[in-house]
Protein backbone atom coordinates (compact mmCIF):
# COMPACT_ATOMS: atom_id res chain seq x y z
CA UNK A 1 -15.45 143.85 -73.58
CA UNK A 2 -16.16 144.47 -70.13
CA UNK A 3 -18.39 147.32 -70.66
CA UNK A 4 -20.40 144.06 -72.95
CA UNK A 5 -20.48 141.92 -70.13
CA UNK A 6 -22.12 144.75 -67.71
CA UNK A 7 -25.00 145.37 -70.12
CA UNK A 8 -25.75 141.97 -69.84
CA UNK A 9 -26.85 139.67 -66.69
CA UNK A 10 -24.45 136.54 -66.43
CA UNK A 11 -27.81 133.93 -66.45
CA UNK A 12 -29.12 135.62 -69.94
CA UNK A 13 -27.46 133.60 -72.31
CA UNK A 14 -28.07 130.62 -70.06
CA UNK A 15 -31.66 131.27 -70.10
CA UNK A 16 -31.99 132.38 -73.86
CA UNK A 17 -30.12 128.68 -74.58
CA UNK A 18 -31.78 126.19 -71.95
CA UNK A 19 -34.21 123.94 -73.86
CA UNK A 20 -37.71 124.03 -71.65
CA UNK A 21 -41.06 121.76 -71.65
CA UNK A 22 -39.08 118.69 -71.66
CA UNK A 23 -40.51 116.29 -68.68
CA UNK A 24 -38.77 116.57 -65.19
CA UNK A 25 -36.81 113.18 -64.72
CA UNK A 26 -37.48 113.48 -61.03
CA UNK A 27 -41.26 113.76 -61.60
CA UNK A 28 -41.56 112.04 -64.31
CA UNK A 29 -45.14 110.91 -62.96
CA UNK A 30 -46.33 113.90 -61.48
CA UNK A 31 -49.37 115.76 -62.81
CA UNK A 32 -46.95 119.33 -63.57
CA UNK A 33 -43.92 117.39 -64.48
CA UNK A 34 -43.19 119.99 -67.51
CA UNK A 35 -40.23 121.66 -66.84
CA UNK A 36 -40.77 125.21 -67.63
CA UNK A 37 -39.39 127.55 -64.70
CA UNK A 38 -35.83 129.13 -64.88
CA UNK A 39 -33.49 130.21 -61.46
CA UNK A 40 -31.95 133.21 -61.89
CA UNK A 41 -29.96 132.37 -58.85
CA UNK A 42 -29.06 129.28 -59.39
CA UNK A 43 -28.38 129.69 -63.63
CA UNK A 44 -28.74 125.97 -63.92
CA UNK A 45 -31.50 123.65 -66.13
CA UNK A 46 -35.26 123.68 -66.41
CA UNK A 47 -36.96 122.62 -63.62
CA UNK A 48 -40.82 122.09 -62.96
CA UNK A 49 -43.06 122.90 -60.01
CA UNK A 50 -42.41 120.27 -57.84
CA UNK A 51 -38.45 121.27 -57.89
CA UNK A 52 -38.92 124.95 -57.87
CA UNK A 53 -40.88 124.06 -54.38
CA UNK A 54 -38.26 122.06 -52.79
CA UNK A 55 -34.97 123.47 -54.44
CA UNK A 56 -35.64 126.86 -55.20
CA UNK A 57 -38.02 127.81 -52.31
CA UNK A 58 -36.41 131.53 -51.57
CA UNK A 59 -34.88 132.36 -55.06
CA UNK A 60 -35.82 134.44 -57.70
CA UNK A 61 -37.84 132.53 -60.51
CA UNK A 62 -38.70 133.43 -64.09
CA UNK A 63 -41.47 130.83 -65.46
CA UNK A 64 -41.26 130.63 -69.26
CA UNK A 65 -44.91 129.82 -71.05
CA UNK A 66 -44.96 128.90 -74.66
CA UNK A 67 -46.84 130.40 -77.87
CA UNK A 68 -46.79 128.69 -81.43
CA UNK A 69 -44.10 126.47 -80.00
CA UNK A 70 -42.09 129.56 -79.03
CA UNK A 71 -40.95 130.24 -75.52
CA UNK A 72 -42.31 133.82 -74.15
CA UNK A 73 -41.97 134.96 -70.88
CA UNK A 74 -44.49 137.49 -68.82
CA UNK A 75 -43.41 141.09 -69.19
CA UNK A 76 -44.64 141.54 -65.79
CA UNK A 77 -42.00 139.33 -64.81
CA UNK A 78 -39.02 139.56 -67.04
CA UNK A 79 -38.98 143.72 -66.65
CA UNK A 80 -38.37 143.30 -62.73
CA UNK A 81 -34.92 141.93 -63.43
CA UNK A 82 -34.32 143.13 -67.02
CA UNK A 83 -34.63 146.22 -68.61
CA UNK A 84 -36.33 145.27 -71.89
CA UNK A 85 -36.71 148.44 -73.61
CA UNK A 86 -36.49 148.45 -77.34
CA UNK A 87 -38.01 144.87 -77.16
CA UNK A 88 -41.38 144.06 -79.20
CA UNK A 89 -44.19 142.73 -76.64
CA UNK A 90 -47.42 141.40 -77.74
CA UNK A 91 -50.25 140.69 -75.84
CA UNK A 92 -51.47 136.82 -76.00
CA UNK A 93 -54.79 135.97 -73.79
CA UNK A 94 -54.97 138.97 -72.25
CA UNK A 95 -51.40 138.79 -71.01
CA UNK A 96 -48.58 141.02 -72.51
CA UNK A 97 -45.35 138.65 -72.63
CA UNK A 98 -42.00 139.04 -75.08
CA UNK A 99 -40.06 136.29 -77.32
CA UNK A 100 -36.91 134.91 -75.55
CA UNK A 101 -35.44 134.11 -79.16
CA UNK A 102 -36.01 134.96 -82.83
CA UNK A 103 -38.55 132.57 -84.53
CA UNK A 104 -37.60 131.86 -87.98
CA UNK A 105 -39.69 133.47 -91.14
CA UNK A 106 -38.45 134.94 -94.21
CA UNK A 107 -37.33 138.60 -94.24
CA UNK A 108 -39.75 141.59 -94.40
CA UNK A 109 -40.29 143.06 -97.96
CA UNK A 110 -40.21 146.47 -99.44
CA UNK A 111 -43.16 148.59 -97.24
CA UNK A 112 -42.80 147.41 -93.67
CA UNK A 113 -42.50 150.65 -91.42
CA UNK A 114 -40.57 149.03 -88.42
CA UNK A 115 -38.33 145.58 -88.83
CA UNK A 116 -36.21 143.57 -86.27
CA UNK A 117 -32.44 145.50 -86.68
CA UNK A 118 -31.17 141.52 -86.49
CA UNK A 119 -33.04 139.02 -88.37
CA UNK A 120 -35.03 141.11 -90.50
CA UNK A 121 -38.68 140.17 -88.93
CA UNK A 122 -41.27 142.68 -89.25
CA UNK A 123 -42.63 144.39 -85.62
CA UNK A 124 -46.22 145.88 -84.64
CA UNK A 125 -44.40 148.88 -82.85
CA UNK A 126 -41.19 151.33 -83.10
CA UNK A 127 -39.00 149.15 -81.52
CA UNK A 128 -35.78 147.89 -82.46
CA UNK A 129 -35.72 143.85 -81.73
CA UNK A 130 -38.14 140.93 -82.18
CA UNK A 131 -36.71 138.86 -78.84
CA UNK A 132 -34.33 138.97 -76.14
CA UNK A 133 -32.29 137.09 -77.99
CA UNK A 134 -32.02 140.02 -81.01
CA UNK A 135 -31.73 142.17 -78.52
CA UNK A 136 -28.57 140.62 -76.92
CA UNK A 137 -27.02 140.01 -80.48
CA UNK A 138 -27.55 143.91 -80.70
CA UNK A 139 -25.55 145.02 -77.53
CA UNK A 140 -22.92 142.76 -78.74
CA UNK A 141 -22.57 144.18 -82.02
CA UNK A 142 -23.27 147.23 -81.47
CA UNK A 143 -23.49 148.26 -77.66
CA UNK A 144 -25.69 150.61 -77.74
CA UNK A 145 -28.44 149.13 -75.37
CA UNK A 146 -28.56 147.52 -72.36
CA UNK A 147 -30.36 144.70 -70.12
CA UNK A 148 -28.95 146.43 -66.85
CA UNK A 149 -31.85 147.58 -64.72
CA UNK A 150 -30.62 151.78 -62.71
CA UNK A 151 -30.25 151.28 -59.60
CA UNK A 152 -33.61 152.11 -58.03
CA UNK A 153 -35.38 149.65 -59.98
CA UNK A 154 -32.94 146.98 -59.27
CA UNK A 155 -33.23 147.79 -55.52
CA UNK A 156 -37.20 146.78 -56.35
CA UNK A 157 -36.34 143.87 -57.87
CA UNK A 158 -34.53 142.33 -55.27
CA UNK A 159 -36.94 143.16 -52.32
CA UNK A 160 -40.40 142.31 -54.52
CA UNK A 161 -39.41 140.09 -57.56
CA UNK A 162 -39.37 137.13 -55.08
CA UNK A 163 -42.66 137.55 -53.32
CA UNK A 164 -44.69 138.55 -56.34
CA UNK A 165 -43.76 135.95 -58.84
CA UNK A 166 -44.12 133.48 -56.26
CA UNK A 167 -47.59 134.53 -55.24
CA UNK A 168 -48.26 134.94 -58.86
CA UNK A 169 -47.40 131.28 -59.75
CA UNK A 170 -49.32 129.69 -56.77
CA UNK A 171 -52.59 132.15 -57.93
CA UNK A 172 -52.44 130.82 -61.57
CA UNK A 173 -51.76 127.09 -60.31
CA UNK A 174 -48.72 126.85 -63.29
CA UNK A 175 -51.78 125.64 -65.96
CA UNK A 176 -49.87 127.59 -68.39
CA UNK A 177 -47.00 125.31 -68.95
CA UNK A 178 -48.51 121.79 -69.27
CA UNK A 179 -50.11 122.39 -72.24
CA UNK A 180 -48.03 122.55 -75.69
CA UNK A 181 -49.03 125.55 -76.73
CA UNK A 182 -50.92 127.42 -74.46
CA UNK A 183 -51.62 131.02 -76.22
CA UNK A 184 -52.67 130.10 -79.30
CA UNK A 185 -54.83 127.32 -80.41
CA UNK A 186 -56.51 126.21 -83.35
CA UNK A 187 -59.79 124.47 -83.37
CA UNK A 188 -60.35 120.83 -84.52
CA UNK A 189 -61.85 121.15 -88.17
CA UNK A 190 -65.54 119.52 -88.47
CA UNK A 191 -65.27 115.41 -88.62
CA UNK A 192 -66.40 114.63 -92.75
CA UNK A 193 -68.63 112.08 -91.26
CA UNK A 194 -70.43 114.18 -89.78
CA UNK A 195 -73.07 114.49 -92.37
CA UNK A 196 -76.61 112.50 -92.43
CA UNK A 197 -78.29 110.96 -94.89
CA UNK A 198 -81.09 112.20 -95.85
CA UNK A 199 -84.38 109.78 -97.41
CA UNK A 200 -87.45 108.06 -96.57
CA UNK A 201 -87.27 104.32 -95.25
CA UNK A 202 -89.35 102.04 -97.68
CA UNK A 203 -91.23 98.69 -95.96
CA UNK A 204 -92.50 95.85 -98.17
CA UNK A 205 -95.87 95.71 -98.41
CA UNK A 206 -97.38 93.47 -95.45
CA UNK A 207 -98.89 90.20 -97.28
CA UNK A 208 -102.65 89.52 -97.64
């Protein structure tokens, strides 16, 4: 059991359960009121801009974006204080970000090269989980992975992870998470009015 609990960070299952893009009750009226940021230090609630600013000045902060209604999270980001080998990435608008949980679809059939060793889901690459979340279920079963960072990169963490996200966030202006689904959208079919009618206006004759 203990062996369990050092192959995984104390503020994972936190972060893997905390329910994001709900509307900060403190800035309700503000124009980035979404909260979608998540303290590592802190391993509390969602929060939004406005509180990572005045709460969370000096900590180190994961911001969580959203595809198809699913949470991702940067890779850029995530790897600095996990290690996420084994984990399927994708790349979404020219930005290469992870699932933090499994999405639900039915299991793979017969043919599929490479599936998800927890719930089944089929996976671009030779990897062994879909999500963070499948790939915490994993250790726990099975403990034979890890989220623990060696020690060299975990000494980089701590002196850049702060800086760069930080910089990073201000750069992008936090767009990403006030919109509800910010990687993938589908354009608005055409409006079935717009058709004309076609035809030649007819006058009455002008009297004699």
């Amino acid at each position: 059991m203990q062996d369990t609990v050092v192959l995984i960070p104390p503020w994972l299952e936190q972060l893997l359960h905390t329910p994001f893009f709900n509307v900060c009750r403190i800035h309700a009226d503000a124009a980035r009121s979404e909260c979608n940021m998540f303290c590592i230090d802190c391993n509390g609630e969602a929060f939004c801009f406005y509180c990572r600013s005045s709460r969370h000045k000096d900590h180190q902060v994961i911001q969580i974006r959203r595809s198809s209604y699913h949470d991702v999270v940067r890779v850029s980001e995530i790897q600095k204080v996990l290690d996420i080998s084994g984990v399927q990435t994708y790349v979404i608008n020219s930005a290469r970000v992870l699932f933090l949980n499994v999405r639900p679809q039915p299991k793979s059939g017969k043919g599929v090269a490479q599936i998800c060793e927890i719930c089944g889901r089929s996976l671009l690459d030779p990897v062994r989980f879909c999500s963070l979340g499948c790939k915490l279920e994993g250790i726990k079963k099975n403990g034979d992975a890890s989220f623990a960072l060696d020690g060299r990169n975990e000494e980089l963490t701590m002196d850049t992870s702060r800086g760069s996200v930080s910089s990073r966030q201000q750069e992008e202006g936090l767009r990403e998470g006030s919109t509800q689904d910010m990687y993938s959208s589908t354009p608005s079919p055409p409006s079935s009015n717009a058709r004309r009618r076609k035809g030649i206006p007819h006058r009455a004759p002008f009297g004699s």
